[in-house]
N, C-alpha and C. Protein backbone atom coordinates (compact mmCIF):
# COMPACT_ATOMS: atom_id res chain seq x y z
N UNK A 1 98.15 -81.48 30.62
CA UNK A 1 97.67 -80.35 29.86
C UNK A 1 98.87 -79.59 29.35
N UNK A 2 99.15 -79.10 28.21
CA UNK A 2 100.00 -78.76 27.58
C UNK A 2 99.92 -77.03 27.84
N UNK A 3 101.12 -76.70 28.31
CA UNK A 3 100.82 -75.06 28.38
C UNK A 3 101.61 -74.54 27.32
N UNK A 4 100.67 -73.35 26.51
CA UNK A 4 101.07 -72.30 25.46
C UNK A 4 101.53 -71.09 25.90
N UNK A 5 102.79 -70.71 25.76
CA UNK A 5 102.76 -69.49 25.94
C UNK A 5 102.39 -68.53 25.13
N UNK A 6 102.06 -67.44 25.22
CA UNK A 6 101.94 -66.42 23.85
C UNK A 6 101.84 -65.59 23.80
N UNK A 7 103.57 -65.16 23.21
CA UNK A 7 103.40 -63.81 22.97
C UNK A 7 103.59 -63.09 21.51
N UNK A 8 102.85 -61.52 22.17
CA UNK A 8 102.56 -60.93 21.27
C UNK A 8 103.83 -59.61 20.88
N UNK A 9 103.95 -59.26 19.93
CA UNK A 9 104.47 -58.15 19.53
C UNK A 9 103.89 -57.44 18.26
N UNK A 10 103.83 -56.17 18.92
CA UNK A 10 103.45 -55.20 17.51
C UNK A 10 104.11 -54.36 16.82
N UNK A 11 104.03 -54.59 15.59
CA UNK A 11 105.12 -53.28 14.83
C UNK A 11 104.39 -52.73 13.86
N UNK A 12 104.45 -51.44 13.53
CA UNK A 12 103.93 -50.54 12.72
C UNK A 12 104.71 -50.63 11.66
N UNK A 13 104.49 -51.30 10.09
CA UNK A 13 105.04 -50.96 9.25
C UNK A 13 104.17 -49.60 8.11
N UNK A 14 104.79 -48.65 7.68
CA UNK A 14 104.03 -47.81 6.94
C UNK A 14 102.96 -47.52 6.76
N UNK A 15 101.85 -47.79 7.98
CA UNK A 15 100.79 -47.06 8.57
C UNK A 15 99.66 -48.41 8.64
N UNK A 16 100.54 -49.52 8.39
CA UNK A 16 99.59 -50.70 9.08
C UNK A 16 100.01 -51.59 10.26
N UNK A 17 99.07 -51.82 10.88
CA UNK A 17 99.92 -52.27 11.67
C UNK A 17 100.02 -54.03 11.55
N UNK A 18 100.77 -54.68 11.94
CA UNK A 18 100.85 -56.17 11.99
C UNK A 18 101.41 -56.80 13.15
N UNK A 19 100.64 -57.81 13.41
CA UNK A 19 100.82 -58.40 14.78
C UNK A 19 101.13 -59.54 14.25
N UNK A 20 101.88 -59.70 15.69
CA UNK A 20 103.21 -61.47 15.30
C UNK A 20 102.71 -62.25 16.25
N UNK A 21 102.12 -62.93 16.45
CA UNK A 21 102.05 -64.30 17.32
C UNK A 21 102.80 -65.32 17.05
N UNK A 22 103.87 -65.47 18.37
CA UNK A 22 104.21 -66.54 18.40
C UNK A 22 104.13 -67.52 19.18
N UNK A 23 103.98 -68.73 19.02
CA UNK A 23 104.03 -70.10 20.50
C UNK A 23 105.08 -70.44 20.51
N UNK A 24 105.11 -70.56 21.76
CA UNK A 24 106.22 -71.94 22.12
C UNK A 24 105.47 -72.91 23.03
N UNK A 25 105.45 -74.02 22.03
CA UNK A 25 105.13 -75.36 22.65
C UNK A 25 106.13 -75.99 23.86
N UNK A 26 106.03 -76.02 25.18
CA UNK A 26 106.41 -77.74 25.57
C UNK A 26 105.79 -78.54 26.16
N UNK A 27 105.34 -79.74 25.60
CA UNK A 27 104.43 -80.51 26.32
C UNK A 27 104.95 -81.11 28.04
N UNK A 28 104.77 -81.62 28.75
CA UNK A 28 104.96 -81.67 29.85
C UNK A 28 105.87 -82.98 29.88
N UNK A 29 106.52 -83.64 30.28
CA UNK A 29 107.67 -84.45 30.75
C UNK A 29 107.34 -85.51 30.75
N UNK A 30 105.99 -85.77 31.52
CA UNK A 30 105.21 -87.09 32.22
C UNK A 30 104.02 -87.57 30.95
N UNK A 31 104.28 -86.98 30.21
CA UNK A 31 102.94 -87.20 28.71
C UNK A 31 103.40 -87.93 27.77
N UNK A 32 103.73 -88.98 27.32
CA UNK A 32 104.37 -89.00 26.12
C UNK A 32 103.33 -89.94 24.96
N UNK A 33 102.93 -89.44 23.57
CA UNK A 33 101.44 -89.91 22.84
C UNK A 33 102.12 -91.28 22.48
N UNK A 34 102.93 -91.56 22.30
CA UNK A 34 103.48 -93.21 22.00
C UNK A 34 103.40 -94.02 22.91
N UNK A 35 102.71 -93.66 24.12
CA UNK A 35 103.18 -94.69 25.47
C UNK A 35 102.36 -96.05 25.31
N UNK A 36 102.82 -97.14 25.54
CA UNK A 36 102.15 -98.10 25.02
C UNK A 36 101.87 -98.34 26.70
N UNK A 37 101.43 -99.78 26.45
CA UNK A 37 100.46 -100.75 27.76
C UNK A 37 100.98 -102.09 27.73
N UNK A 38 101.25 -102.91 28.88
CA UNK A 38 101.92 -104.48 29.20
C UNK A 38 100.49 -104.81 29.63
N UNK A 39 100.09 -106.10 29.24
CA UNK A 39 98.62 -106.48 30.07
C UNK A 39 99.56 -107.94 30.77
N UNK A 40 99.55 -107.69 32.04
CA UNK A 40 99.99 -109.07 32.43
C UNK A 40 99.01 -110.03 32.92
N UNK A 41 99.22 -111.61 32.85
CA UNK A 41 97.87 -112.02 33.46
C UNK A 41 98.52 -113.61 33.94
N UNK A 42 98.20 -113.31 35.51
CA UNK A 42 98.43 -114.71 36.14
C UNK A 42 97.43 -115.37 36.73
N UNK A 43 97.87 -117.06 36.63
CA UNK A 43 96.95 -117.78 37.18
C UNK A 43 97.67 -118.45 38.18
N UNK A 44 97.34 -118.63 39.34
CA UNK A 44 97.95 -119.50 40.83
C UNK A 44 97.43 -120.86 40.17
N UNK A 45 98.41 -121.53 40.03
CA UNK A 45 98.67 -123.11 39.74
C UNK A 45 97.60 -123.88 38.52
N UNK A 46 97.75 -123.38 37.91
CA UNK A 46 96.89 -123.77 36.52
C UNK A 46 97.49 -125.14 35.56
N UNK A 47 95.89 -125.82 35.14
CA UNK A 47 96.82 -126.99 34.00
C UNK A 47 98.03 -126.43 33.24
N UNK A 48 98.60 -126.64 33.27
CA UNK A 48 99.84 -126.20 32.24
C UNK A 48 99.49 -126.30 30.54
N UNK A 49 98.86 -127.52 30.50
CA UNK A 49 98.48 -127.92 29.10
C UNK A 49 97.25 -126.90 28.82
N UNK A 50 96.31 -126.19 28.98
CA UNK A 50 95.33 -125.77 28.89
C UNK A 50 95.87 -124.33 29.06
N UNK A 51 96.58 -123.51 30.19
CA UNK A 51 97.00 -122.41 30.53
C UNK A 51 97.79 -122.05 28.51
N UNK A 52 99.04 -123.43 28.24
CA UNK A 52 99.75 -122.81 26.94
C UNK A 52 98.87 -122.84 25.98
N UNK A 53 97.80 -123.48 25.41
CA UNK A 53 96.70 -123.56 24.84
C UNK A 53 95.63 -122.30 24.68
N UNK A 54 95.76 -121.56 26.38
CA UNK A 54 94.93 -120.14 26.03
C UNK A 54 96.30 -119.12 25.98
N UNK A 55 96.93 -119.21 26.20
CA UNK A 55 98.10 -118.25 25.23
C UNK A 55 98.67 -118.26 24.28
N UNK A 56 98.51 -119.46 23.74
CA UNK A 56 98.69 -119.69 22.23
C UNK A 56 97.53 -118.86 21.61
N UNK A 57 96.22 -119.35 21.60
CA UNK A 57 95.56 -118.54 21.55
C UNK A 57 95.16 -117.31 21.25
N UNK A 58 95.67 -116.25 22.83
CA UNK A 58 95.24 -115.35 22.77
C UNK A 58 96.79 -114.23 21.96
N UNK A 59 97.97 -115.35 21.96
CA UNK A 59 98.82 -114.50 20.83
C UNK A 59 98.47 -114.54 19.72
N UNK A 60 97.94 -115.42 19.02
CA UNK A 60 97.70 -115.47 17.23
C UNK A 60 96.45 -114.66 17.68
N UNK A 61 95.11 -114.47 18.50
CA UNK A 61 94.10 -112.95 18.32
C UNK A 61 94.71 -111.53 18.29
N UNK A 62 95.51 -111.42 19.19
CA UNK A 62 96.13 -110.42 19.31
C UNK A 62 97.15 -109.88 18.54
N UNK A 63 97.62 -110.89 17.93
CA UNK A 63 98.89 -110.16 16.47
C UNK A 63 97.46 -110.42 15.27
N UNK A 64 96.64 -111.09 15.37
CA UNK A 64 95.51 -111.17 13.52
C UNK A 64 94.69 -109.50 13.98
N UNK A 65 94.33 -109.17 14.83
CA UNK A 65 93.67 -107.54 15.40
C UNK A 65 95.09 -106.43 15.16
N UNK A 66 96.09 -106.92 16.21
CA UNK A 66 97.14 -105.44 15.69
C UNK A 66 97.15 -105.47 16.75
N UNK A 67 96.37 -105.72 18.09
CA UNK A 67 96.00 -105.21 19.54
C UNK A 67 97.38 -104.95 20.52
N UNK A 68 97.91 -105.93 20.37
CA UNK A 68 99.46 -106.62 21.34
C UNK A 68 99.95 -107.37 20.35
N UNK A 69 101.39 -107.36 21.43
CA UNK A 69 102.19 -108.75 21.03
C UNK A 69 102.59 -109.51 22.65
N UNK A 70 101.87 -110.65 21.97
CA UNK A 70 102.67 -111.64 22.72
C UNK A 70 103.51 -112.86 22.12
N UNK A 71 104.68 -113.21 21.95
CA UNK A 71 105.56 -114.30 21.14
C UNK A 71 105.07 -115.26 21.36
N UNK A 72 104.81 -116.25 20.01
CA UNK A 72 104.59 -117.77 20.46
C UNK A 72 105.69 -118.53 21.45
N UNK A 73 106.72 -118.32 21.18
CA UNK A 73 107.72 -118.63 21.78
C UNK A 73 107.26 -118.49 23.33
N UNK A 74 106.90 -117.28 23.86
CA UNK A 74 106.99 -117.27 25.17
C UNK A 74 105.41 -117.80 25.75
N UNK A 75 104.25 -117.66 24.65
CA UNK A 75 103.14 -118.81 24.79
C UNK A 75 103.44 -120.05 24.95
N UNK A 76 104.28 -120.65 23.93
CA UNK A 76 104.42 -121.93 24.31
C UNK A 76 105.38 -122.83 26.03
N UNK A 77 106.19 -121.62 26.23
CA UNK A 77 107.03 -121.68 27.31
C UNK A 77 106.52 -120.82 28.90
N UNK A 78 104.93 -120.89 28.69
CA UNK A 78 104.27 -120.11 29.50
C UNK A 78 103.90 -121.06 30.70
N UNK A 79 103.90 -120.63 32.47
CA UNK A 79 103.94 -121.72 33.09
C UNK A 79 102.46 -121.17 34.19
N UNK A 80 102.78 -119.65 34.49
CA UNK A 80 102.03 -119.50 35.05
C UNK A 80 101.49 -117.93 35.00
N UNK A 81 102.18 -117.26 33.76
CA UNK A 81 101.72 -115.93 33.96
C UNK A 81 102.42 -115.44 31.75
N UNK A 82 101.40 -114.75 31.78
CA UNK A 82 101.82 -113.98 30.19
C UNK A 82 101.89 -112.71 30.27
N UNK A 83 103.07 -112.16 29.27
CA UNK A 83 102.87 -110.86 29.35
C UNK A 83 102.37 -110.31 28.04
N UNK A 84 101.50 -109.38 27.72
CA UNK A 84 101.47 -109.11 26.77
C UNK A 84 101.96 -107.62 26.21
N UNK A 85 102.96 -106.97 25.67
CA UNK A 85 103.32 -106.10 24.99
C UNK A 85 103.10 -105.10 24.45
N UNK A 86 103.64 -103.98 23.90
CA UNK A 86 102.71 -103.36 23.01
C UNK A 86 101.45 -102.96 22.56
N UNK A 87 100.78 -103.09 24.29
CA UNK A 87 99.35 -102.71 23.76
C UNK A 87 98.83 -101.53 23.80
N UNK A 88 98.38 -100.60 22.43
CA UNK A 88 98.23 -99.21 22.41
C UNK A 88 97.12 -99.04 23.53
N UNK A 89 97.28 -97.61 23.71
CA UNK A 89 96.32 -97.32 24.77
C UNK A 89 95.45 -97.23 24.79
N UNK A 90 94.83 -96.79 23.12
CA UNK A 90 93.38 -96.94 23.12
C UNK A 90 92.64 -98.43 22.55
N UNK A 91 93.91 -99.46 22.68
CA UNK A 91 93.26 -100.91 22.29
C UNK A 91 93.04 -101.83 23.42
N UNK A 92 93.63 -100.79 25.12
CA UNK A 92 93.33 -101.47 26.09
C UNK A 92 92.06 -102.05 26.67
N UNK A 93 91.11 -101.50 26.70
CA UNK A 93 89.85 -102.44 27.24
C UNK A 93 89.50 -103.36 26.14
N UNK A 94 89.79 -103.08 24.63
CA UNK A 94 89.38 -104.20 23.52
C UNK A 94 90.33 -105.41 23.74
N UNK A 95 91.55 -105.29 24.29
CA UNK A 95 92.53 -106.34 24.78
C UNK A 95 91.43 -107.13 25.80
N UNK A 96 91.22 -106.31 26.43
CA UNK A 96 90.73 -107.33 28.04
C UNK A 96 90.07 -107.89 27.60
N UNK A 97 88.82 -107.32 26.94
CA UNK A 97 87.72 -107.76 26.48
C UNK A 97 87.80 -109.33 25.48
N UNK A 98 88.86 -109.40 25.13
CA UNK A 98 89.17 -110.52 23.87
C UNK A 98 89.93 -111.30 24.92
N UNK A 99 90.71 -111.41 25.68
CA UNK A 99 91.11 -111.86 26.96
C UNK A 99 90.28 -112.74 28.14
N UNK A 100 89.28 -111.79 28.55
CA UNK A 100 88.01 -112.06 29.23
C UNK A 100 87.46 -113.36 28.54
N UNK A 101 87.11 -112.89 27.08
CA UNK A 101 86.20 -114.20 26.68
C UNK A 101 87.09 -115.12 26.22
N UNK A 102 88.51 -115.41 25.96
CA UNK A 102 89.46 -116.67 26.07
C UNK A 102 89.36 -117.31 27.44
N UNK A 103 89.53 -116.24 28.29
CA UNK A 103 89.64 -117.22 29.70
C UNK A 103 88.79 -118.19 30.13
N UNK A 104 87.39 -117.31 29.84
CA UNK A 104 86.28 -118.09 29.91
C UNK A 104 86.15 -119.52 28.96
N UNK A 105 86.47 -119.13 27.61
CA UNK A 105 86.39 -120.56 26.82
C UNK A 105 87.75 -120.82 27.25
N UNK A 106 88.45 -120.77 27.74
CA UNK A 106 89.55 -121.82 28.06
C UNK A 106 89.14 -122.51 29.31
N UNK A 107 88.50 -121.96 30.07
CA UNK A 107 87.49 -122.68 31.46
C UNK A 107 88.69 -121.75 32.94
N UNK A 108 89.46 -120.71 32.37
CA UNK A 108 89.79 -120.22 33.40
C UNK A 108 89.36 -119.08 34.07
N UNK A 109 87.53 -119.11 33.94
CA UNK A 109 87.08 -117.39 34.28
C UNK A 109 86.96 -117.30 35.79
N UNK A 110 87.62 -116.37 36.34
CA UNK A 110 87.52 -115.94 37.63
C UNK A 110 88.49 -116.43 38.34
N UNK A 111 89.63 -116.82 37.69
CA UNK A 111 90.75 -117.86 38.02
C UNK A 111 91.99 -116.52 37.88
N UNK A 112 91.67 -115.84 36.91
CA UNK A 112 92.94 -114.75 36.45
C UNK A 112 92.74 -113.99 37.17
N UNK A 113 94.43 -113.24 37.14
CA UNK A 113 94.28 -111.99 37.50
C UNK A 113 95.18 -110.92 36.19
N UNK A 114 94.18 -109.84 36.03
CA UNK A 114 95.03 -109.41 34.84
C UNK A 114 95.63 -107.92 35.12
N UNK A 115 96.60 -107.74 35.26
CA UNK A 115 97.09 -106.34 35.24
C UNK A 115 97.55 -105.25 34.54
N UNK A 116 97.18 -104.36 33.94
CA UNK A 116 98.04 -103.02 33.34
C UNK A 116 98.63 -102.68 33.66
N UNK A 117 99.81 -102.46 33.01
CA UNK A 117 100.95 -101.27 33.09
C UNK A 117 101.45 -100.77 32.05
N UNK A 118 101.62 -99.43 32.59
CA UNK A 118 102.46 -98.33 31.57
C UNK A 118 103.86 -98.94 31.65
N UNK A 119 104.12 -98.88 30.24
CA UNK A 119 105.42 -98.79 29.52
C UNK A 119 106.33 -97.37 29.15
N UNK A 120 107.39 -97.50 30.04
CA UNK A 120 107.88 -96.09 29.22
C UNK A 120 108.65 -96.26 28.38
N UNK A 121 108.77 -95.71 27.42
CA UNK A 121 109.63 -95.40 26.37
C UNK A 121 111.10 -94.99 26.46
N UNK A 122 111.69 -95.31 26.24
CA UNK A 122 113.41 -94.96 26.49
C UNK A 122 113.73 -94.00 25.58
């Protein structure tokens, strides 16, 4: 929650009076509106051929939406876990959600485990 301070001062110019409001903004330390989201997601001992197949995948959905990034590069060199990048905060459950139903058509549902994390910003 962002605290406002505010103060007031009054001055009488030539029989009117006028009031000054001013703020001073600082948002709090631990807030920052750019903070993005990592969705990580591992599978304990998965086909290899089928695992790079749903991360191939789910990188070309996820860069054609805007949602994340995940590199083909690191899809194709994926063995047992993906990370995905850049995912805004309010595109996080639409991530899972597009995630969820790859795993499933890739035949790995209930096999993943997928995790969030905050990214901080440097």
């Amino acid at each position: 929650m962002t605290r406002i301070v505010q103060q007031f001062s009054a001055a009488m110019w030539s029989g009117c009076s006028l009031i000054k409001l001013r703020l001073n903004f600082s948002p709090p330390a631990t807030i920052d509106k750019h903070m993005s989201r990592a969705i990580t997601i591992t599978l304990k001992n998965p086909n290899l051929h089928r695992f790079r197949n749903f991360a191939e995948e789910v990188s070309l959905a996820l860069d054609e939406k805007g949602w994340g990034c995940l590199p083909m590069k690191e899809a194709d060199t994926a063995i047992d876990e993906i990370r995905i990048a850049n995912v805004h905060t309010r595109k996080v459950r639409r991530a899972l959600s597009l995630i969820d139903d790859l795993l499933k058509k890739h035949g790995f549902a209930g096999e993943a485990q997928c995790v969030v994390s905050r990214v901080q910003k440097a």
